[in-house]
C-alpha atoms as a PDB file:
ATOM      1  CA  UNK A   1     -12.900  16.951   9.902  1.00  0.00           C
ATOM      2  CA  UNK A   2     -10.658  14.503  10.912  1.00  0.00           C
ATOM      3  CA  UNK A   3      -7.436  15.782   9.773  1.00  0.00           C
ATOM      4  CA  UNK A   4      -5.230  12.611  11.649  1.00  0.00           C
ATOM      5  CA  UNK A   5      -6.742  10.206   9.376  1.00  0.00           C
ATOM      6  CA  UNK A   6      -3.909   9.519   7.180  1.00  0.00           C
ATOM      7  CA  UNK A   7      -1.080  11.054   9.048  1.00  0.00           C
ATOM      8  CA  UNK A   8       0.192   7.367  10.220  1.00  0.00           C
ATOM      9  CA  UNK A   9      -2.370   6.300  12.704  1.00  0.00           C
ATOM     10  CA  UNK A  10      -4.638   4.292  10.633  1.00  0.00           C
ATOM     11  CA  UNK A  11      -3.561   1.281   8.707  1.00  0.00           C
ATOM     12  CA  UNK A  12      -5.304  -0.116   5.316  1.00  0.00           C
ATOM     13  CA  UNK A  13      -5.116  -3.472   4.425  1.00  0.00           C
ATOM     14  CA  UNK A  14      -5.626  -4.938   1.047  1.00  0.00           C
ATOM     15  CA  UNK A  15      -5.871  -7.948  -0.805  1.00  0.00           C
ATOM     16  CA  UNK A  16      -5.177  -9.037  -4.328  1.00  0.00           C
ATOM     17  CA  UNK A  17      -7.493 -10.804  -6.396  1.00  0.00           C
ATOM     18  CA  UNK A  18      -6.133 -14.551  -8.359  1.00  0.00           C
ATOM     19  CA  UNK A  19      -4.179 -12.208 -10.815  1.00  0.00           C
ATOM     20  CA  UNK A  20      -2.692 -10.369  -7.620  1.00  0.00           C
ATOM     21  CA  UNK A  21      -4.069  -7.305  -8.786  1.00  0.00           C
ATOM     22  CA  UNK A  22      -5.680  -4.498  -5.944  1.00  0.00           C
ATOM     23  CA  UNK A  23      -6.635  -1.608  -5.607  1.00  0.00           C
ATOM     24  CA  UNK A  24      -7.724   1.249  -3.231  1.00  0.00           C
ATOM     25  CA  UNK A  25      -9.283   4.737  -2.958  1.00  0.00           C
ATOM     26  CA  UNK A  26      -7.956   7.290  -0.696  1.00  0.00           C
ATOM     27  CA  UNK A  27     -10.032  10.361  -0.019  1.00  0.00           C
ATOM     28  CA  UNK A  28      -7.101  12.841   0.902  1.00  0.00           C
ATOM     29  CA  UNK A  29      -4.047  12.999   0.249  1.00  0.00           C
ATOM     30  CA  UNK A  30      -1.566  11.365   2.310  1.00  0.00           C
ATOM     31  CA  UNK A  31       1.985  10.208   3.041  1.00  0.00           C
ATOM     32  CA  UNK A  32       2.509   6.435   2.931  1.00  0.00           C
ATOM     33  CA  UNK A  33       4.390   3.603   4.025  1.00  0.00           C
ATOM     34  CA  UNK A  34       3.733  -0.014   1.618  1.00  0.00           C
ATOM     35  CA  UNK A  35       4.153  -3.039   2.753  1.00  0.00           C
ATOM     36  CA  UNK A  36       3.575  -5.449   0.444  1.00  0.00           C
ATOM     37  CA  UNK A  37       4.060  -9.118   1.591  1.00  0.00           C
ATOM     38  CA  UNK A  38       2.593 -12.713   1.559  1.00  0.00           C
ATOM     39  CA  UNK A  39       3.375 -15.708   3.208  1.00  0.00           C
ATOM     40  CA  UNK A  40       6.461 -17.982   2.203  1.00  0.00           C
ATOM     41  CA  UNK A  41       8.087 -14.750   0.510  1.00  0.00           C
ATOM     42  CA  UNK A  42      10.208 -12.087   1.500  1.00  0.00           C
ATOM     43  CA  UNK A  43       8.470  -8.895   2.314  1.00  0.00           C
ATOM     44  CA  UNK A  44       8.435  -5.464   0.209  1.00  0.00           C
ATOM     45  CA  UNK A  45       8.837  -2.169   1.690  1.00  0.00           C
ATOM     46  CA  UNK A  46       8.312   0.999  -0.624  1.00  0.00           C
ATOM     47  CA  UNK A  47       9.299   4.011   1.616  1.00  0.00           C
ATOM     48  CA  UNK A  48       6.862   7.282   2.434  1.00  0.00           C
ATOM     49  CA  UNK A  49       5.523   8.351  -0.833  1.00  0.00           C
ATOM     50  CA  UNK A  50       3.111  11.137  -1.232  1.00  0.00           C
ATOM     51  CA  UNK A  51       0.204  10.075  -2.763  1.00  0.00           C
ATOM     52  CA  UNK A  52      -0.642  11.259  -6.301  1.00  0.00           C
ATOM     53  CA  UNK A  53      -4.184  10.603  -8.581  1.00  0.00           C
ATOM     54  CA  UNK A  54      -3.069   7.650  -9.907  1.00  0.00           C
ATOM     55  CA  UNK A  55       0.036   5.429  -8.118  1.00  0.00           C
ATOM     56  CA  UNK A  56       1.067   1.943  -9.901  1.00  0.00           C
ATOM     57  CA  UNK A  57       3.221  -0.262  -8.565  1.00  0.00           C
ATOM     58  CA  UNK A  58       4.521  -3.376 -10.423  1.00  0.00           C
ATOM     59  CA  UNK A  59       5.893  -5.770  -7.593  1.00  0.00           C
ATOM     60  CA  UNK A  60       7.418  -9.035  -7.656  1.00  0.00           C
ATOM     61  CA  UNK A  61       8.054 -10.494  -4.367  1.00  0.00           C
ATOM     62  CA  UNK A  62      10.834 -13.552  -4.309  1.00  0.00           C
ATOM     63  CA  UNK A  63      10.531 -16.245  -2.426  1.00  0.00           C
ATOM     64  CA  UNK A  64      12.153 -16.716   1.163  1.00  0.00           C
END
């Protein structure tokens, strides 16, 4: 078992549909760093969480 996988080596990109809704499904638990950001706005940082069962985030990212 691979216990480095989430430890901050790997990095997990994802995208948000038209509504800007995402999602993604960790297999472990993990300590994490998001980054939330798109082009022509300024970026969001949400500093090391712990992951839980079910995390929500309601962002609104202003433009630059």
């Amino acid at each position: 078992m691979n216990y480095d996988e989430y430890l901050g080596h790997d990095q997990i990109v994802v995208y948000t549909d038209s509504k800007g809704f995402f999602s993604c499904e960790l297999k472990k638990s993990a300590f994490l760093w998001l980054i939330f950001s798109k082009a022509g706005y300024e970026k969001y940082i949400e500093p090391g969480k712990n992951t839980n069962k079910n995390m929500q985030y309601r962002i609104v990212l202003k433009r630059k």
